[in-house]
Protein backbone atom coordinates (compact mmCIF):
# COMPACT_ATOMS: atom_id res chain seq x y z
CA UNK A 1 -5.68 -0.12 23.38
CA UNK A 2 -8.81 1.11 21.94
CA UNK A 3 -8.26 4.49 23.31
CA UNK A 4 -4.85 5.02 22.06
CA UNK A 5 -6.41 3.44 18.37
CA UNK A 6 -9.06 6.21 18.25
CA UNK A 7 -6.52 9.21 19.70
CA UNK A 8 -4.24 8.13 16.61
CA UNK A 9 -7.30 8.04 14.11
CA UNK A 10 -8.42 11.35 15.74
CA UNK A 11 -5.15 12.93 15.37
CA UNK A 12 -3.50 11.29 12.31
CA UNK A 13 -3.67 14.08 9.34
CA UNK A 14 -3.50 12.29 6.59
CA UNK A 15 -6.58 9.77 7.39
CA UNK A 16 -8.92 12.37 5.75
CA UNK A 17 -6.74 12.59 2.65
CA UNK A 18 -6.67 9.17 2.29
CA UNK A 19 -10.23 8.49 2.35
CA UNK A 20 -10.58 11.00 -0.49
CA UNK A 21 -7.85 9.01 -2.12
CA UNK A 22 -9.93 5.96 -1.66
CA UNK A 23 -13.01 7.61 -3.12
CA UNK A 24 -11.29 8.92 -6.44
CA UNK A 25 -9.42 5.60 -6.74
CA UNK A 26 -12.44 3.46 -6.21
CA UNK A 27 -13.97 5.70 -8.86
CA UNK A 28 -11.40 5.24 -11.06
CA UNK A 29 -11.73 1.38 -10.80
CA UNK A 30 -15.98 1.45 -11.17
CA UNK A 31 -15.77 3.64 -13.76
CA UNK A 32 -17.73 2.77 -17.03
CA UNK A 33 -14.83 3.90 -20.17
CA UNK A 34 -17.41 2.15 -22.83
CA UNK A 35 -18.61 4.35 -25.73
CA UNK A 36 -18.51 4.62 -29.51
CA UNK A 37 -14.89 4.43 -29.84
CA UNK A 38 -14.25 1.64 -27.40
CA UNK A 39 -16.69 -0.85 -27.05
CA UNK A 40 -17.39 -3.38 -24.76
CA UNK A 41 -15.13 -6.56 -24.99
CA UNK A 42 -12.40 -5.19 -27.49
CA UNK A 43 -8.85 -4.84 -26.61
CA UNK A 44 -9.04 -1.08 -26.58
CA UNK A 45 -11.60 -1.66 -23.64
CA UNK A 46 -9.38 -4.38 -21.82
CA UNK A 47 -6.57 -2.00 -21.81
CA UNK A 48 -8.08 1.13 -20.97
CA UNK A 49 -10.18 -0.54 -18.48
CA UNK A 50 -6.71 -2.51 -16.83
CA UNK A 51 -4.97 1.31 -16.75
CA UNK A 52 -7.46 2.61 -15.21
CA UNK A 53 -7.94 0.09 -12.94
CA UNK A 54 -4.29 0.14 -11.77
CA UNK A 55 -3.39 3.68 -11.43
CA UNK A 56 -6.95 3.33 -9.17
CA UNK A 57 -6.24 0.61 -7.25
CA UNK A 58 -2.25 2.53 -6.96
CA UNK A 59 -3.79 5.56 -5.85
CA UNK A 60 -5.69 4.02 -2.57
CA UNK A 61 -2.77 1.99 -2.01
CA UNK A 62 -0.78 5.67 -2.14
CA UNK A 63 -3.02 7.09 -0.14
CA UNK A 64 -3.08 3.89 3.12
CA UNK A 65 0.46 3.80 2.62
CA UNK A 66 1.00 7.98 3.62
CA UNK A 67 -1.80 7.15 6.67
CA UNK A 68 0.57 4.22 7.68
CA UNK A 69 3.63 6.56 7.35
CA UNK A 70 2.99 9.03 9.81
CA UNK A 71 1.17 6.56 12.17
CA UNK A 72 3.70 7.93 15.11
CA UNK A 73 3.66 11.75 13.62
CA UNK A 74 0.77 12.47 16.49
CA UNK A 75 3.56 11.39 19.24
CA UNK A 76 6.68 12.88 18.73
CA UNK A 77 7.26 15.20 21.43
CA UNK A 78 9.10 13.71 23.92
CA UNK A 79 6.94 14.51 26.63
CA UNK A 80 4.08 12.15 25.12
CA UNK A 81 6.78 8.92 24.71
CA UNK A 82 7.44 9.21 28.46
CA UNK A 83 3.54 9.36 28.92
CA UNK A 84 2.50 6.52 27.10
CA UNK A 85 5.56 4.50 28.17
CA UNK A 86 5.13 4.98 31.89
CA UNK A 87 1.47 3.37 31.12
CA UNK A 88 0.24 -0.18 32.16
CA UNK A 89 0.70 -0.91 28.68
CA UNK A 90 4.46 -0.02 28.70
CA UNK A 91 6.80 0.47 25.50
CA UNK A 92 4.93 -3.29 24.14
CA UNK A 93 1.59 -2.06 24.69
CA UNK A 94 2.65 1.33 22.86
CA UNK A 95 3.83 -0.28 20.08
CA UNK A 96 1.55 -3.18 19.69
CA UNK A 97 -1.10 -0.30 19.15
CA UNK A 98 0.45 0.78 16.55
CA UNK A 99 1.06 -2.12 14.59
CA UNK A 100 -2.74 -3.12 15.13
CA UNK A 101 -3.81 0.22 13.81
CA UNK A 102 -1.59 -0.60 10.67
CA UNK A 103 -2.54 -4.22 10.12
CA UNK A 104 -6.80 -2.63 10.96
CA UNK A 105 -5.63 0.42 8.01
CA UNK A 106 -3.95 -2.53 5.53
CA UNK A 107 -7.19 -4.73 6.05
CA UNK A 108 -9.12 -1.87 5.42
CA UNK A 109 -7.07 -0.89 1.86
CA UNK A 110 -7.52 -4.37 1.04
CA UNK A 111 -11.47 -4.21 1.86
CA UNK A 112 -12.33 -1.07 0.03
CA UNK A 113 -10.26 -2.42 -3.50
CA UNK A 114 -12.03 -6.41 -2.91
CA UNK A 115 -15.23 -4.48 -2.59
CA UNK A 116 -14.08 -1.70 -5.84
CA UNK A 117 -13.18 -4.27 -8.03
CA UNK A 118 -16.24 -6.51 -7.21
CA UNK A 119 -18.66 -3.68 -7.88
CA UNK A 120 -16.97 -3.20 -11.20
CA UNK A 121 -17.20 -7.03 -12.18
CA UNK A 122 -20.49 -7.21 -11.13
CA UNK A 123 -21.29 -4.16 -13.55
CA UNK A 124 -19.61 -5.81 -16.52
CA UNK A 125 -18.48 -9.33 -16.50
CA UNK A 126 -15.87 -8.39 -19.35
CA UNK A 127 -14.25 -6.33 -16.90
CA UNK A 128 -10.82 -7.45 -15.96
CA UNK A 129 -10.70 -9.55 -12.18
CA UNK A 130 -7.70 -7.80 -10.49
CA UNK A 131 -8.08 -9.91 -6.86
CA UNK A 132 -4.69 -11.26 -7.59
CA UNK A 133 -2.95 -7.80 -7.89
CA UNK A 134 -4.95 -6.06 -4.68
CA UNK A 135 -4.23 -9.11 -2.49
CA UNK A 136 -0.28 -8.64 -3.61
CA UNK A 137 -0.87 -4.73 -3.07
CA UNK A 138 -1.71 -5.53 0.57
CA UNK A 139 1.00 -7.91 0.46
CA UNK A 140 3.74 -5.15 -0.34
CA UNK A 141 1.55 -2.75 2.11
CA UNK A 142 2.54 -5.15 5.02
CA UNK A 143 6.16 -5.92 3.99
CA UNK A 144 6.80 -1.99 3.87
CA UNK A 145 5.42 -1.78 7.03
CA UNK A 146 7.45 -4.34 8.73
CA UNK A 147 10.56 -2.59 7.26
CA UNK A 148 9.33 1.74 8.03
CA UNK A 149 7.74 1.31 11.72
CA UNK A 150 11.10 0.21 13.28
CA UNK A 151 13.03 3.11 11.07
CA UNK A 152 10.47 5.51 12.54
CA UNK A 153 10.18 4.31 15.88
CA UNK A 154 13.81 5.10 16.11
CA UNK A 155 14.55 8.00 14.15
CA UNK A 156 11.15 10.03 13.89
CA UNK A 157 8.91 10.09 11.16
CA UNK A 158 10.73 12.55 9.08
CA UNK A 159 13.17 10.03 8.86
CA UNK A 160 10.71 7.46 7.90
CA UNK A 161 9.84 9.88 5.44
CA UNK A 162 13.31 10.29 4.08
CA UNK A 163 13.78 6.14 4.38
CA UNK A 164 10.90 5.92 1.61
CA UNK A 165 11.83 9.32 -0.63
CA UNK A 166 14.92 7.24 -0.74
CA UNK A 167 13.90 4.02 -1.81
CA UNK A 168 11.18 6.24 -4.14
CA UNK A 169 14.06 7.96 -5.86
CA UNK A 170 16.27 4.91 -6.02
CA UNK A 171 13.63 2.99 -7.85
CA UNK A 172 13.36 5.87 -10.47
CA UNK A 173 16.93 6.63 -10.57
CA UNK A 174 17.25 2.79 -11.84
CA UNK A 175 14.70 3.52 -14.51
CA UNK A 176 15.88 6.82 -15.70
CA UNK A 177 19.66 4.61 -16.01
CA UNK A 178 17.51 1.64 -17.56
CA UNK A 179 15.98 3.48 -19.97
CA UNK A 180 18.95 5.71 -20.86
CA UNK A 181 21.65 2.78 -21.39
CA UNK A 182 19.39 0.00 -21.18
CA UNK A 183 18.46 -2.60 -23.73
CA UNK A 184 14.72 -1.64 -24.56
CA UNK A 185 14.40 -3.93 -27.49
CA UNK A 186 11.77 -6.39 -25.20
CA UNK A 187 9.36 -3.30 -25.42
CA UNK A 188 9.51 -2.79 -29.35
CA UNK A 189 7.32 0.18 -30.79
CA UNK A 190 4.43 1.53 -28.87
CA UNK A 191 1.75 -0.45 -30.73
CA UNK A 192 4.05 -3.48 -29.90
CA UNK A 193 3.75 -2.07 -26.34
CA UNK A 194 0.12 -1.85 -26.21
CA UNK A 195 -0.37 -5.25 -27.67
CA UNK A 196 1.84 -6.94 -24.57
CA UNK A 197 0.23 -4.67 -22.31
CA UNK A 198 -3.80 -6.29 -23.58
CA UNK A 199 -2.03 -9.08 -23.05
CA UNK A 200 -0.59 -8.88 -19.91
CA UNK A 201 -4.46 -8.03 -18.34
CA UNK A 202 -5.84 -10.88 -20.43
CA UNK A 203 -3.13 -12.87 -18.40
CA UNK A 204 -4.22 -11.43 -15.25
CA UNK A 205 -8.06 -11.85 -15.84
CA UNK A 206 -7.46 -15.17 -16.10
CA UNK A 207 -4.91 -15.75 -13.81
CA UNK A 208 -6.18 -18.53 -10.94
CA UNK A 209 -2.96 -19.24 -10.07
CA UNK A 210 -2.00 -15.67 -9.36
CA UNK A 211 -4.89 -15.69 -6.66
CA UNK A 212 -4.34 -18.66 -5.33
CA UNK A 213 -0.39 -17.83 -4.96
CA UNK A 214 -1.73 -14.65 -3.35
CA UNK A 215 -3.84 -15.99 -1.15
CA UNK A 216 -2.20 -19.49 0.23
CA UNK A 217 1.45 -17.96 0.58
CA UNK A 218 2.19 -14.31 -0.39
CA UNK A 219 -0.71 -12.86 2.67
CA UNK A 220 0.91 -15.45 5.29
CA UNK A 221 4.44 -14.73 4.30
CA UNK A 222 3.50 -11.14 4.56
CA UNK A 223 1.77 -11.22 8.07
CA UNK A 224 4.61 -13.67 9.30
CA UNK A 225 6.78 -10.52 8.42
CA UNK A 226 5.27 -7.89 9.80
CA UNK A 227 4.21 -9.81 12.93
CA UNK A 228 8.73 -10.69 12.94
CA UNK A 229 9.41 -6.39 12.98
CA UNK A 230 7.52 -6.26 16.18
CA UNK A 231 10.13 -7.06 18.57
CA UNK A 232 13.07 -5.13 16.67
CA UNK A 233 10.52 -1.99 16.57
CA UNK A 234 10.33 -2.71 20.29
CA UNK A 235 14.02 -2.33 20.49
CA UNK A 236 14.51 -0.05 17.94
CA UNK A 237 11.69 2.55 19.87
CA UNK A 238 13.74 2.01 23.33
CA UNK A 239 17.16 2.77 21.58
CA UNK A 240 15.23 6.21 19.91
CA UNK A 241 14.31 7.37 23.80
CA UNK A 242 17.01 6.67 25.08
CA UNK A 243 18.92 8.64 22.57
CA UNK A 244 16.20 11.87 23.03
CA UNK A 245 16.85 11.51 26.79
CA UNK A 246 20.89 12.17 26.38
């Protein structure tokens, strides 16, 4: 297990980019915006601060969610399935590797944005408390998971590739539609916009419930999930040899 672990880390290509993903987005997060123009405690510094915050926190989550992606890119050949299938371990011990490594990546994510946004309150207690939006990120992170690892086991990771360019592109074809025919009344004029937005962080800042939602059911509900896809990737891997061996 711990071999196959570091031979994925070793030969995964997208673990490097990620951790330079993780250092811009935890950079992003820490980052001090304060200065003549927008001081400390307005609302110009609660919504800068929240933006920045969450196209940081989106960025690492971007970036673990790519590594996650091509988690079986460094065994595609053929040659290599038969390999680690004819193993001890078997087509179980294949793939519980390789939900481990994504569950030890996810708990990772979640680690470096905990310890990102704790630096940053630490820094400045009028800094907005986001624990309630990472712990959902990870949430999502695990959920994908449970749904793209049984794709890829039996289709490849290009197709696991196309499987999330598809639901990418189907998420912005909805808003393109939304915002074309849509009824945007709710958002009003910009500064209406910005006001709901400062609002929506003050929410969130304050927001014990969120948390403790987070925490007590949405990380449970998640694991539950992901640990539910294990079997179907199982069958889902044995149905994608078999079909390479025809």
């Amino acid at each position: 297990m711990l071999g196959l672990i570091y031979k994925d880390l070793r030969s995964m290509p997208m673990i490097f980019v990620t951790l330079i993903m993780s250092l811009i987005g935890s950079g992003a997060c820490i980052l001090d915006i304060a200065s003549d123009e927008v001081a400390v405690g307005s609302d110009s510094y609660t919504m800068l601060y929240g933006f920045f915050s969450f196209m940081g926190f989106f960025l690492i989550f971007c970036g673990f969610d790519a590594a996650v992606q091509q988690i079986f890119l460094p065994d595609e050949k053929l040659v290599r399935k038969h390999f680690y299938v004819s193993s001890p371990a078997g087509v179980k011990g294949y793939i519980t590797e390789k939900y481990v490594l994504t569950l030890m990546l996810s708990v990772v994510m979640l680690g470096i944005m905990l310890t990102a946004n704790l630096i940053a309150v630490k820094l400045n207690s009028e800094r907005t408390d986001l624990t309630g939006v990472i712990l959902l990120l990870f949430d999502f992170l695990l959920v994908q998971s449970a749904i793209s690892l049984p794709v890829t086991a039996r289709f490849g990771s290009k197709a696991g590739d196309v499987y999330r360019s598809c639901v990418f592109f189907a998420l912005i074809f909805a808003a393109v539609m939304y915002l074309l025919f849509g009824d945007l009344s709710i958002f009003g004029s910009f500064d209406g916009f910005i006001e709901k937005f400062s609002k929506l962080v003050e929410k969130i800042r304050n927001a014990d419930t969120l948390r403790r939602y987070a925490l007590l059911i949405g990380v449970p509900v998640s694991i539950a999930v992901f640990a539910a896809s294990f079997r179907p990737c199982c069958c889902c891997f044995r149905a994608g040899l078999e079909k390479c061996e025809e």
